[in-house]
PDB file of N, CA and C in Angstrom:
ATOM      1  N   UNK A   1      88.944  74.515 285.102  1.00  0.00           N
ATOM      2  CA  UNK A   1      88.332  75.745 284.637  1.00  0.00           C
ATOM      3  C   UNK A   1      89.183  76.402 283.549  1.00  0.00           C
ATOM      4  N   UNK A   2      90.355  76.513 283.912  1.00  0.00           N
ATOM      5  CA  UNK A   2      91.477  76.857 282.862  1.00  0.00           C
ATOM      6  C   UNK A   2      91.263  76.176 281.403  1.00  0.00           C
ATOM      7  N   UNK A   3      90.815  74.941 281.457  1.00  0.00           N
ATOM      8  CA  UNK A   3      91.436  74.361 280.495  1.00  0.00           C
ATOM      9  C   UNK A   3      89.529  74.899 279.664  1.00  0.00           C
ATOM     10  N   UNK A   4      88.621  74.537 279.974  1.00  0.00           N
ATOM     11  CA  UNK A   4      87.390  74.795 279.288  1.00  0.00           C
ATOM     12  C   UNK A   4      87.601  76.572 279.159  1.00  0.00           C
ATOM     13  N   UNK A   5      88.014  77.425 279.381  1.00  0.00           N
ATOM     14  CA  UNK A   5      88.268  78.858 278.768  1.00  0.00           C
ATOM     15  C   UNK A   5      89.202  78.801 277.669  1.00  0.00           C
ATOM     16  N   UNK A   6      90.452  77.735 277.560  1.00  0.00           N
ATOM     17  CA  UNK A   6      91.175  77.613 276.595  1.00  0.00           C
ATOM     18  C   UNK A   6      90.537  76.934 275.548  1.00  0.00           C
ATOM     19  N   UNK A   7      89.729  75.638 275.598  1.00  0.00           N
ATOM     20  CA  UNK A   7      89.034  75.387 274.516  1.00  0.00           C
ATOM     21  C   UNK A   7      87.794  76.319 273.630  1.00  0.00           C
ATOM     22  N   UNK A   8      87.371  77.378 274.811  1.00  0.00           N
ATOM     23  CA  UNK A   8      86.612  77.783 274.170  1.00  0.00           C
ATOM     24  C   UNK A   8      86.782  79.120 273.451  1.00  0.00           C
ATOM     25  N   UNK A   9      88.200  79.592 273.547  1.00  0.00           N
ATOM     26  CA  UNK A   9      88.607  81.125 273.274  1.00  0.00           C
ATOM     27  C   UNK A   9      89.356  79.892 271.724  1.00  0.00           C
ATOM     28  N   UNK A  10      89.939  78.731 271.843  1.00  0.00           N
ATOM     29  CA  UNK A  10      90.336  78.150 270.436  1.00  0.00           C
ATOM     30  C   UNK A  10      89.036  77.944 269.794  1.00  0.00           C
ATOM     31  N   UNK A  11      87.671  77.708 270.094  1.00  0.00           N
ATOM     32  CA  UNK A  11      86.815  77.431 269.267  1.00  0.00           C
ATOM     33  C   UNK A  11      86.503  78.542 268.583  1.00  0.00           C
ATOM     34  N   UNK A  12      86.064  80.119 269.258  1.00  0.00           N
ATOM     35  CA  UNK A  12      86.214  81.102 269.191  1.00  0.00           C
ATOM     36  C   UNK A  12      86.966  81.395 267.985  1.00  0.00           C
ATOM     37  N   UNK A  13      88.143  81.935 268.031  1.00  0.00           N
ATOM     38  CA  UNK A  13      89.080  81.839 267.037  1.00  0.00           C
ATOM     39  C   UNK A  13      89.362  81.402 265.451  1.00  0.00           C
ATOM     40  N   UNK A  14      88.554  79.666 266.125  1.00  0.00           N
ATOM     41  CA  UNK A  14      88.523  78.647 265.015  1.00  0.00           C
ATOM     42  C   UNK A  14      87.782  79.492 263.884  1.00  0.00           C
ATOM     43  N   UNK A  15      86.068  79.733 264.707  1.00  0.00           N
ATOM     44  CA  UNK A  15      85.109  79.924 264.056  1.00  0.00           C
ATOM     45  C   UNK A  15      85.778  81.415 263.350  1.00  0.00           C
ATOM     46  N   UNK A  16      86.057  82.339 264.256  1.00  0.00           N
ATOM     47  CA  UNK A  16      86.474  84.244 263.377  1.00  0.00           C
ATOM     48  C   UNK A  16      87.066  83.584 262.268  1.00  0.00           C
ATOM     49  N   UNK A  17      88.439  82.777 261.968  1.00  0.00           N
ATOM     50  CA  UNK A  17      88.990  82.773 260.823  1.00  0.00           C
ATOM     51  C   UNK A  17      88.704  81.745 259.898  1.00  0.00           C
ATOM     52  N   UNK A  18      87.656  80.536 260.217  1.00  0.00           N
ATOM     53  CA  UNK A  18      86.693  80.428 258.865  1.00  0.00           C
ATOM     54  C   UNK A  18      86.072  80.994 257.864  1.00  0.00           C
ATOM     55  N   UNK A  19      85.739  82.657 258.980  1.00  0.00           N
ATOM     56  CA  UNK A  19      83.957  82.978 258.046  1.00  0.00           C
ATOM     57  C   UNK A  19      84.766  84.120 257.356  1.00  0.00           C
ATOM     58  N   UNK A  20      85.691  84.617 257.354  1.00  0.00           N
ATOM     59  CA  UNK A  20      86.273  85.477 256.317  1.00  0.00           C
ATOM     60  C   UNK A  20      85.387  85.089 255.043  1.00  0.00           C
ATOM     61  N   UNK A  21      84.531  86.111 254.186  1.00  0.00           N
ATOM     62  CA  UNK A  21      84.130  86.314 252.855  1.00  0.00           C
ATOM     63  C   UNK A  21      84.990  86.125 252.287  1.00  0.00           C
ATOM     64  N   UNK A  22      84.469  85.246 250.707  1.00  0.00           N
ATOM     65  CA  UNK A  22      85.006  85.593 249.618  1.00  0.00           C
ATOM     66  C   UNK A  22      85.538  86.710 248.699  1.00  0.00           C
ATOM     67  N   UNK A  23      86.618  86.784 248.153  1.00  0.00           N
ATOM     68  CA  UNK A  23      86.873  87.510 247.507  1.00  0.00           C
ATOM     69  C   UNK A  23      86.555  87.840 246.188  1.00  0.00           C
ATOM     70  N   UNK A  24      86.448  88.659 245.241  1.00  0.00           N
ATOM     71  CA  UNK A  24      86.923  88.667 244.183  1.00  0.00           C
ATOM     72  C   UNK A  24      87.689  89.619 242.834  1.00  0.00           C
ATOM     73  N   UNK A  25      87.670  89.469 241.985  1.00  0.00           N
ATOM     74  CA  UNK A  25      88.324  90.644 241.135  1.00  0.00           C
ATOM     75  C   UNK A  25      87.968  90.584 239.696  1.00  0.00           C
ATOM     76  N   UNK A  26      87.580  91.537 239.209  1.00  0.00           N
ATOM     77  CA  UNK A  26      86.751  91.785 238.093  1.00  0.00           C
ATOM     78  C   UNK A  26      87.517  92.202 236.588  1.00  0.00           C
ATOM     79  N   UNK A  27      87.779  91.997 235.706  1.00  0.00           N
ATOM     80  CA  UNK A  27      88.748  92.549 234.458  1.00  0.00           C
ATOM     81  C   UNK A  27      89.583  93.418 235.068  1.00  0.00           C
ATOM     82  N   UNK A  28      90.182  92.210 235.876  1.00  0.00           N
ATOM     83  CA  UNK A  28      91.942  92.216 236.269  1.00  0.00           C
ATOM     84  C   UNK A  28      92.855  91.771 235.159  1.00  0.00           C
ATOM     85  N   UNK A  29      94.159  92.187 235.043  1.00  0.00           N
ATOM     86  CA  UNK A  29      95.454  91.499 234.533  1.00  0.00           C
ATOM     87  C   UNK A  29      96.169  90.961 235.544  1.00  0.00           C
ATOM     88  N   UNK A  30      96.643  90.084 235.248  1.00  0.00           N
ATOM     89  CA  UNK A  30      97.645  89.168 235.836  1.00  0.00           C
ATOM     90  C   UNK A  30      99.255  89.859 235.760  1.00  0.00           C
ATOM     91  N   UNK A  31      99.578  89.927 236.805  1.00  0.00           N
ATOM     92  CA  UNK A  31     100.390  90.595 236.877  1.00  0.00           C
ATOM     93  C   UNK A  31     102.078  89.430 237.207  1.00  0.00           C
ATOM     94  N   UNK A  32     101.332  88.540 237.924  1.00  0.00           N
ATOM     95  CA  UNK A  32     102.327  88.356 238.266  1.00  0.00           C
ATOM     96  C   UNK A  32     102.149  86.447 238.711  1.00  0.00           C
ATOM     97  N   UNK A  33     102.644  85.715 238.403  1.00  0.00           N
ATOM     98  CA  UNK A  33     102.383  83.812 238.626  1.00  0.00           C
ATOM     99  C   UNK A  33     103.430  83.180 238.769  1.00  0.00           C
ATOM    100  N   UNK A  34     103.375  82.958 240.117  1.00  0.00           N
ATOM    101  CA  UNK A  34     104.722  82.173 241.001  1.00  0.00           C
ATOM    102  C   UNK A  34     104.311  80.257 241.370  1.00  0.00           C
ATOM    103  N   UNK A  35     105.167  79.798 240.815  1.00  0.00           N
ATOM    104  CA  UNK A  35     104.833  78.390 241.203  1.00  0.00           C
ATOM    105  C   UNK A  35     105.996  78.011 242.376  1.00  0.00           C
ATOM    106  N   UNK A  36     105.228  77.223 243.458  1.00  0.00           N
ATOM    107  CA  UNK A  36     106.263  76.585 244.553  1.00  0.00           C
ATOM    108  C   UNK A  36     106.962  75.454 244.440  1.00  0.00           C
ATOM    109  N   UNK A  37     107.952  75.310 245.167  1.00  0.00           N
ATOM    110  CA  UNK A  37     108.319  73.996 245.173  1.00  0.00           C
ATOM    111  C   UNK A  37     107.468  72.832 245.551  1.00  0.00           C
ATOM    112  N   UNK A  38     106.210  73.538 246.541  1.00  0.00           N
ATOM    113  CA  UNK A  38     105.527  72.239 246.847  1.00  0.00           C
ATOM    114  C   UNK A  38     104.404  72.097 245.973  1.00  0.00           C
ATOM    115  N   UNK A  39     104.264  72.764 245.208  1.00  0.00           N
ATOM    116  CA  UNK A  39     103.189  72.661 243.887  1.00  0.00           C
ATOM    117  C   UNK A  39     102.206  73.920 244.465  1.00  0.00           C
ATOM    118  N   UNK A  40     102.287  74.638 244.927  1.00  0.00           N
ATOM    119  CA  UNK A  40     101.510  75.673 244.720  1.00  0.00           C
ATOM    120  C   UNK A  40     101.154  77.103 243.600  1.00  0.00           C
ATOM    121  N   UNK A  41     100.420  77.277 243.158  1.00  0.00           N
ATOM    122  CA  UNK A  41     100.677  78.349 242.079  1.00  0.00           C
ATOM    123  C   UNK A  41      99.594  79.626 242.879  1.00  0.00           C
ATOM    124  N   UNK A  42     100.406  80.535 243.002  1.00  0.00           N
ATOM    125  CA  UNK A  42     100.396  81.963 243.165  1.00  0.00           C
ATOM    126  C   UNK A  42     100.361  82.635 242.194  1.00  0.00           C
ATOM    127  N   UNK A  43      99.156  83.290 242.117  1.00  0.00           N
ATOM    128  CA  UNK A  43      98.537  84.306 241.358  1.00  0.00           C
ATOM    129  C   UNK A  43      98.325  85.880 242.091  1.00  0.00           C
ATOM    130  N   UNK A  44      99.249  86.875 241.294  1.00  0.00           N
ATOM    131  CA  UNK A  44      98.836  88.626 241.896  1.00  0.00           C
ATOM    132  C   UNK A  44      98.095  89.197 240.561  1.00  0.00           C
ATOM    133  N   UNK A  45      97.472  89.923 240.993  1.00  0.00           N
ATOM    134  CA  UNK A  45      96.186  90.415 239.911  1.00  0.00           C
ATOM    135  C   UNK A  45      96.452  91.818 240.221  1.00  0.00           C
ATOM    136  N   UNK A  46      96.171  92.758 239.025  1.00  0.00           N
ATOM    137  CA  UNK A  46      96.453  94.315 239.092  1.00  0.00           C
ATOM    138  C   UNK A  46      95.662  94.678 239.594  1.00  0.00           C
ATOM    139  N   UNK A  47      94.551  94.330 240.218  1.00  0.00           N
ATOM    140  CA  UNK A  47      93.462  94.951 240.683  1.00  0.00           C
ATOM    141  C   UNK A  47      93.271  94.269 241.872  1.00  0.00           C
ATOM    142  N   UNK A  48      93.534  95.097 243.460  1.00  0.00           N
ATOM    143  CA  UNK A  48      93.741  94.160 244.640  1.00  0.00           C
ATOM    144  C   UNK A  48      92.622  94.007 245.132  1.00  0.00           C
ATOM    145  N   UNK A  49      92.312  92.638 246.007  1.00  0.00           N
ATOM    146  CA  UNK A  49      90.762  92.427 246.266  1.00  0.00           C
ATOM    147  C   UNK A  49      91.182  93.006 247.763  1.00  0.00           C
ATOM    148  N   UNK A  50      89.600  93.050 248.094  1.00  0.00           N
ATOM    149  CA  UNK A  50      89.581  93.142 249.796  1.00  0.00           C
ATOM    150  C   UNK A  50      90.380  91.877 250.456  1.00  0.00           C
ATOM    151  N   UNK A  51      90.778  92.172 251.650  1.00  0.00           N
ATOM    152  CA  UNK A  51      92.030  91.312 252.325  1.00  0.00           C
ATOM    153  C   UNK A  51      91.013  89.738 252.633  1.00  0.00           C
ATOM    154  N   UNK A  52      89.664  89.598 252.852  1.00  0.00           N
ATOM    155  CA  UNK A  52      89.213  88.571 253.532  1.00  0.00           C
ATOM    156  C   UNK A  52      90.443  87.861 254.204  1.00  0.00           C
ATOM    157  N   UNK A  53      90.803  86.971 254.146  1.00  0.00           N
ATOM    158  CA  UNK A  53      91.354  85.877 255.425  1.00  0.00           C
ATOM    159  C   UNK A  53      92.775  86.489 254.416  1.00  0.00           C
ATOM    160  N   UNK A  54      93.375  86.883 253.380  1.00  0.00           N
ATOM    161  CA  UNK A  54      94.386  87.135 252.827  1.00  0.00           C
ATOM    162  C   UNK A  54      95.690  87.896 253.897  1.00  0.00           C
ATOM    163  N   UNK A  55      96.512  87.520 254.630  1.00  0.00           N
ATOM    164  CA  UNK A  55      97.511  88.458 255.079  1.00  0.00           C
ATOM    165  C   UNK A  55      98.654  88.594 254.126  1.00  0.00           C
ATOM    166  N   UNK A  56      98.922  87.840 252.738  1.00  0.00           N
ATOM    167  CA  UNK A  56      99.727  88.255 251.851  1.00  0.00           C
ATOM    168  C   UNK A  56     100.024  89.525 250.918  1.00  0.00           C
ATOM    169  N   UNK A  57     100.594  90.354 250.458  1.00  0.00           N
ATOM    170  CA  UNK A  57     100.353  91.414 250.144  1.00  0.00           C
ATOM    171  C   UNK A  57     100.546  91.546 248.520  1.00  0.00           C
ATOM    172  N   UNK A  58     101.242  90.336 247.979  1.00  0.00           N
ATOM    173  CA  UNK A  58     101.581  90.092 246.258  1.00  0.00           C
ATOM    174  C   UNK A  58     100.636  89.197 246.342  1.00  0.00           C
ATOM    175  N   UNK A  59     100.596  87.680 246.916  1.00  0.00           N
ATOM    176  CA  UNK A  59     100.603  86.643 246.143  1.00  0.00           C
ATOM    177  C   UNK A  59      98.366  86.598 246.731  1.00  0.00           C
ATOM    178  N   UNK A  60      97.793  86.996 245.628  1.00  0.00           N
ATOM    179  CA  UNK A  60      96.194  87.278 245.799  1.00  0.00           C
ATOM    180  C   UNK A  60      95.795  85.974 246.472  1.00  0.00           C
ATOM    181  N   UNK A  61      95.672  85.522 245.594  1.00  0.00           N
ATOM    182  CA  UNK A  61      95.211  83.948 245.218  1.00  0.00           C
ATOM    183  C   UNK A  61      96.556  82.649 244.892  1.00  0.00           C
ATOM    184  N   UNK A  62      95.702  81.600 245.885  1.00  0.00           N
ATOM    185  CA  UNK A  62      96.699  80.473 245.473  1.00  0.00           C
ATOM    186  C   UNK A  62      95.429  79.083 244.849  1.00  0.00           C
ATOM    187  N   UNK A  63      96.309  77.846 244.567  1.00  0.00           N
ATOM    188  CA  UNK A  63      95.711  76.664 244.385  1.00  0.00           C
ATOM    189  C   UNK A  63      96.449  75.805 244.255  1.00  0.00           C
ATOM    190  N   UNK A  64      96.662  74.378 244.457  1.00  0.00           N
ATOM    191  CA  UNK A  64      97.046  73.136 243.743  1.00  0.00           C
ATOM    192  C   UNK A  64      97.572  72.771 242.454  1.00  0.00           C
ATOM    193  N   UNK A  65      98.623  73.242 242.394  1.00  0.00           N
ATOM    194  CA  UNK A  65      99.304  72.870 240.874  1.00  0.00           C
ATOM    195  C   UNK A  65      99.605  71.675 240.497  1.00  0.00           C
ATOM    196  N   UNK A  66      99.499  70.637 241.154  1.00  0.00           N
ATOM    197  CA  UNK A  66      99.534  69.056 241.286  1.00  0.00           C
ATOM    198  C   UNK A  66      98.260  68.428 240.658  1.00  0.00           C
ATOM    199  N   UNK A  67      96.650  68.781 240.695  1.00  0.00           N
ATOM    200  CA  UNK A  67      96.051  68.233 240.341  1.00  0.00           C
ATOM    201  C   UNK A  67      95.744  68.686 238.728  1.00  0.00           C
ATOM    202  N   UNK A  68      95.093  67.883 237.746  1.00  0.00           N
ATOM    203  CA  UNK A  68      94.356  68.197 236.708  1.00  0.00           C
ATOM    204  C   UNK A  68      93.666  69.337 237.231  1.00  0.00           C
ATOM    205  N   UNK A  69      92.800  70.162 237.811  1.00  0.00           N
ATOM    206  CA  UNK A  69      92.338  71.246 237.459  1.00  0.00           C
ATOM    207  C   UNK A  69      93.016  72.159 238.406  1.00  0.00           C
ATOM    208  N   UNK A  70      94.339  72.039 239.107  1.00  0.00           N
ATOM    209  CA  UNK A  70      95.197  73.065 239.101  1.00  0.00           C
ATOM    210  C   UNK A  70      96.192  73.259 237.799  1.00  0.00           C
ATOM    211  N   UNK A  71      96.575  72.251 237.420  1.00  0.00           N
ATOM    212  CA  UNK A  71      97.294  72.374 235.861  1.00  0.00           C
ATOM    213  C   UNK A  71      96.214  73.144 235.049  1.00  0.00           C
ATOM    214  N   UNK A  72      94.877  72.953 234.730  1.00  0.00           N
ATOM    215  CA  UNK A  72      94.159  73.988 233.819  1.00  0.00           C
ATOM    216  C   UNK A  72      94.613  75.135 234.458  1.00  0.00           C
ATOM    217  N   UNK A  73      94.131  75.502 235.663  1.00  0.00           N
ATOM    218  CA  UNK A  73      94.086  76.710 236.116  1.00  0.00           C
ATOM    219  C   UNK A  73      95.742  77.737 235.894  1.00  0.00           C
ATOM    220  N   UNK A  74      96.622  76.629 236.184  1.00  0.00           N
ATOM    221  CA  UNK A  74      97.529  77.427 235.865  1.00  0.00           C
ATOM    222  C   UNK A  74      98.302  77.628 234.298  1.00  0.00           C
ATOM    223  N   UNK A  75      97.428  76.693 233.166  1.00  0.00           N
ATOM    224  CA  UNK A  75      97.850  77.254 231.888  1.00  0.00           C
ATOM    225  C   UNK A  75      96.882  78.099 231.955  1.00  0.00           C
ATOM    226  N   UNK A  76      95.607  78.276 231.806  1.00  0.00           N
ATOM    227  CA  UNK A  76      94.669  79.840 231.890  1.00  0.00           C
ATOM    228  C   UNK A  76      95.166  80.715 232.906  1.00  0.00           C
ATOM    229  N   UNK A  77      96.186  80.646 233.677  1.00  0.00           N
ATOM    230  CA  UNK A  77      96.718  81.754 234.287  1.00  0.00           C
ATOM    231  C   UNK A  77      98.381  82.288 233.583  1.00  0.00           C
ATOM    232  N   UNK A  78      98.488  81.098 233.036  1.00  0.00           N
ATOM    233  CA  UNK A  78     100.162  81.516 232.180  1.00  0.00           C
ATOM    234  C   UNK A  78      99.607  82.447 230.991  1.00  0.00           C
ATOM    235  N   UNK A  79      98.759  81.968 230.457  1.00  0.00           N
ATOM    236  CA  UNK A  79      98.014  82.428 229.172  1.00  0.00           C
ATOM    237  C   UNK A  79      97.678  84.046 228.982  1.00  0.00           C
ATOM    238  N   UNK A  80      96.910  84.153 230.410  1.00  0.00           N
ATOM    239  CA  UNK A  80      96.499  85.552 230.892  1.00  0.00           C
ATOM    240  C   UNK A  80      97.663  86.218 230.732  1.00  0.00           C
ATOM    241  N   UNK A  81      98.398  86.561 231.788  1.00  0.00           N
ATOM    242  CA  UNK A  81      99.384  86.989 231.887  1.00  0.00           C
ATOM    243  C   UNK A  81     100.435  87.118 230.909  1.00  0.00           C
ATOM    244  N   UNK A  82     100.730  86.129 229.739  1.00  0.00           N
ATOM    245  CA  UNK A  82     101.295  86.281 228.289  1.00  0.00           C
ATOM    246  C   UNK A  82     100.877  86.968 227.360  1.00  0.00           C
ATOM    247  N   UNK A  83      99.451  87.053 227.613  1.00  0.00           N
ATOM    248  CA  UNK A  83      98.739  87.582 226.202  1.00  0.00           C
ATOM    249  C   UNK A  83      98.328  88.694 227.186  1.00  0.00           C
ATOM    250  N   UNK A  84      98.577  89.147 228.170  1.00  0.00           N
ATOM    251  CA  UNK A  84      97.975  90.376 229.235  1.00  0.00           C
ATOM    252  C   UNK A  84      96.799  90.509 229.114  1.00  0.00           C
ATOM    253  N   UNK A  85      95.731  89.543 229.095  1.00  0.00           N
ATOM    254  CA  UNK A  85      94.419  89.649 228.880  1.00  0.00           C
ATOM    255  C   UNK A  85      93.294  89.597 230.081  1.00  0.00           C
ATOM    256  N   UNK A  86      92.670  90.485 229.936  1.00  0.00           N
ATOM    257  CA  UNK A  86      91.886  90.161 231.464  1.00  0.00           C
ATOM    258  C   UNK A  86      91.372  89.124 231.729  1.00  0.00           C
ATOM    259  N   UNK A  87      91.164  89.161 233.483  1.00  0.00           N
ATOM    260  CA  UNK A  87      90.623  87.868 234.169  1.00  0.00           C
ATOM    261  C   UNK A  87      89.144  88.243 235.144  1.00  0.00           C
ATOM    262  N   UNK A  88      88.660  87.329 235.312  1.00  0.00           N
ATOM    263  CA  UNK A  88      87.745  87.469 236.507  1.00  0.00           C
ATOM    264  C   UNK A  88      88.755  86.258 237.351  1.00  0.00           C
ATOM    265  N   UNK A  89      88.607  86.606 238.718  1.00  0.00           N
ATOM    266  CA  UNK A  89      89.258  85.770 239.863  1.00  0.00           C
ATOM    267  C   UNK A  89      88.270  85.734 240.622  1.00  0.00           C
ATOM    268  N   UNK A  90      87.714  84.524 241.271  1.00  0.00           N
ATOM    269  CA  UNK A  90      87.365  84.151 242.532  1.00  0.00           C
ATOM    270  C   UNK A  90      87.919  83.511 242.993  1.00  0.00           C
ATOM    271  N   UNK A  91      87.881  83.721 244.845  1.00  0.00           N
ATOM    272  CA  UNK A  91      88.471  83.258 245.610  1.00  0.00           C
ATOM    273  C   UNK A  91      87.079  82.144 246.693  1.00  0.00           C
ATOM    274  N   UNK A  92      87.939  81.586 246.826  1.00  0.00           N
ATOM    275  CA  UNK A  92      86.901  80.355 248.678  1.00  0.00           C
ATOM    276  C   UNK A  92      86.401  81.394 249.648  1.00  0.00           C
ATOM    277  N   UNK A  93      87.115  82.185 250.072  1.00  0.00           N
ATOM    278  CA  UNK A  93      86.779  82.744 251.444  1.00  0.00           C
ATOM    279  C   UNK A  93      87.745  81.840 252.336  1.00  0.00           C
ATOM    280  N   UNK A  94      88.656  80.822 252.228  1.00  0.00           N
ATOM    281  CA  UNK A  94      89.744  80.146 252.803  1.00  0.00           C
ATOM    282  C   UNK A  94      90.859  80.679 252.769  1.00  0.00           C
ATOM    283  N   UNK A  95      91.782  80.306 253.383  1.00  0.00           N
ATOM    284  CA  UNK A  95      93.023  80.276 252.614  1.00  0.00           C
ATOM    285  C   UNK A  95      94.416  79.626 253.101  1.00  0.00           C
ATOM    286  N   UNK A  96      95.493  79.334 252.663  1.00  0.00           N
ATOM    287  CA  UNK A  96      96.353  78.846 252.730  1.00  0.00           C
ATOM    288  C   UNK A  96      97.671  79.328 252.648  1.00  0.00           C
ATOM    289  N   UNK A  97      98.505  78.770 253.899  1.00  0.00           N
ATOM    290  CA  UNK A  97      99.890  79.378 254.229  1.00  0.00           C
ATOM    291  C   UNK A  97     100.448  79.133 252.863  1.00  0.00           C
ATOM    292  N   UNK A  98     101.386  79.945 252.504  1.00  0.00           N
ATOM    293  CA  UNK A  98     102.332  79.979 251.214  1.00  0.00           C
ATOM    294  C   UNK A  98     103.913  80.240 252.125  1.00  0.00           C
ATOM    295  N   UNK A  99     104.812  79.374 251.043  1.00  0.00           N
ATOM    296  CA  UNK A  99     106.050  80.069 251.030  1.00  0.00           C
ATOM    297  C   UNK A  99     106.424  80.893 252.284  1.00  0.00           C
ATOM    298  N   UNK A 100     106.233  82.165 252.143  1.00  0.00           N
ATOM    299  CA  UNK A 100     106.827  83.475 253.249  1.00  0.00           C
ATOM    300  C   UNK A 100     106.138  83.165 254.104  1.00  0.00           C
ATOM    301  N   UNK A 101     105.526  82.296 254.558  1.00  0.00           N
ATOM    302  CA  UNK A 101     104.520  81.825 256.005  1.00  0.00           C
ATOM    303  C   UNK A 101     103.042  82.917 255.972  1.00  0.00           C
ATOM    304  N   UNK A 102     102.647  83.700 254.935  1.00  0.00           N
ATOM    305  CA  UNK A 102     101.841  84.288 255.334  1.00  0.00           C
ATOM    306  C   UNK A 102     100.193  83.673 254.649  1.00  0.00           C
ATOM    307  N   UNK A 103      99.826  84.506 254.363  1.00  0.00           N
ATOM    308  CA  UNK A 103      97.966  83.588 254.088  1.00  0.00           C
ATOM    309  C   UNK A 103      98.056  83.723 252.313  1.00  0.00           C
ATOM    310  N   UNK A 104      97.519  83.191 251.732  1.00  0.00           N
ATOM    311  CA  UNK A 104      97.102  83.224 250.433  1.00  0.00           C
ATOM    312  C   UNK A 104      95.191  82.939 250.012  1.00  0.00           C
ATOM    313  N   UNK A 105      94.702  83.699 249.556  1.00  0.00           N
ATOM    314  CA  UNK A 105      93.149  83.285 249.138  1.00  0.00           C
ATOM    315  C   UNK A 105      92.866  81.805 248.173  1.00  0.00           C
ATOM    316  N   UNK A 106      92.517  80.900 248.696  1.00  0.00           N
ATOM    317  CA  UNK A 106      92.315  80.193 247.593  1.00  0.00           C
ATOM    318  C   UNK A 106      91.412  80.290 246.719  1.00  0.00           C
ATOM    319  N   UNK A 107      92.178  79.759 245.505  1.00  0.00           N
ATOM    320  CA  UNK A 107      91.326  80.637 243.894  1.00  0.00           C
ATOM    321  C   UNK A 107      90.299  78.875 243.945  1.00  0.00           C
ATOM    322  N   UNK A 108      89.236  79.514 243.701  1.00  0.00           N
ATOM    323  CA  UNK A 108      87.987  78.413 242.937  1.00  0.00           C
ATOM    324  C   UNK A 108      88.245  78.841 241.458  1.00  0.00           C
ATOM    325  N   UNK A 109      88.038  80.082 241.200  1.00  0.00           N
ATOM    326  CA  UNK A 109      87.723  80.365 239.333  1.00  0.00           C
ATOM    327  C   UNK A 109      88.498  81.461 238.574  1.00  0.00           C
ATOM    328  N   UNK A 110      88.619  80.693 237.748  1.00  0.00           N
ATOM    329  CA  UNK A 110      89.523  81.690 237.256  1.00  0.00           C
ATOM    330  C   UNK A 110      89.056  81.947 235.722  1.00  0.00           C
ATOM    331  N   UNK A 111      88.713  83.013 234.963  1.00  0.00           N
ATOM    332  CA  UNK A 111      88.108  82.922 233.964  1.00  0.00           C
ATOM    333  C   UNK A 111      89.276  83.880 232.891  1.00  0.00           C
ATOM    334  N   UNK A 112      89.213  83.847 232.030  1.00  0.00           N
ATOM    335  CA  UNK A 112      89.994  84.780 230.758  1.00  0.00           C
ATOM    336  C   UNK A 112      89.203  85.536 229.809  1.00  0.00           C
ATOM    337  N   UNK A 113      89.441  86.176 229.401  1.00  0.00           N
ATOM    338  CA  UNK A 113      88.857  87.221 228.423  1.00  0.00           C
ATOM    339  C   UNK A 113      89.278  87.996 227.766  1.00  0.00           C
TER     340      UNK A 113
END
């Protein structure tokens, strides 16, 4: 009996921290773009989104700096932030441990302007 209340308070759980909404942020500046040692690139935007699944409090949005369209993403995010030009950011509604162990939004889009 124990053990079917434990699977089902983890399914429980599972499901709450999937359905976290997407985020996003609208003619933001880039404030701030941290790359990891394990290839992650962290993006903070001047304009803070709602927390969805996010428990980080700088780092908004993350992604894959290892693949071809994390390398785009992160020269259109070096770019932003050099030329201080606004962004639109979307996020998954996912997200991923960073660095300080806490949550990061993962970025789908990242646009310049």
């Amino acid at each position: 009996m124990k053990t079917i209340h434990q699977g089902l308070l983890f399914v429980a759980l599972a499901l709450a921290a999937g359905s976290a909404a997407a985020t996003s942020v609208t003619g933001a500046k880039i404030s701030r773009v941290r790359f990891e040692s394990t290839g992650l690139v962290e993006i903070t935007s001047t304009l803070i989104p709602a927390a969805g699944c996010r428990t980080a409090s700088q780092e908004h949005y993350v992604f894959d700096g290892r693949t071809d369209l994390g390398r785009a993403r992160f020269t259109a995010a070096l770019v932003a932030y050099a030329t201080q030009s606004r962004v639109d950011l979307f996020g998954a509604g996912t997200c991923t441990t960073i660095g300080s162990g806490l949550l990061s939004e993962n970025l789908t889009t990242i646009t310049v302007y």
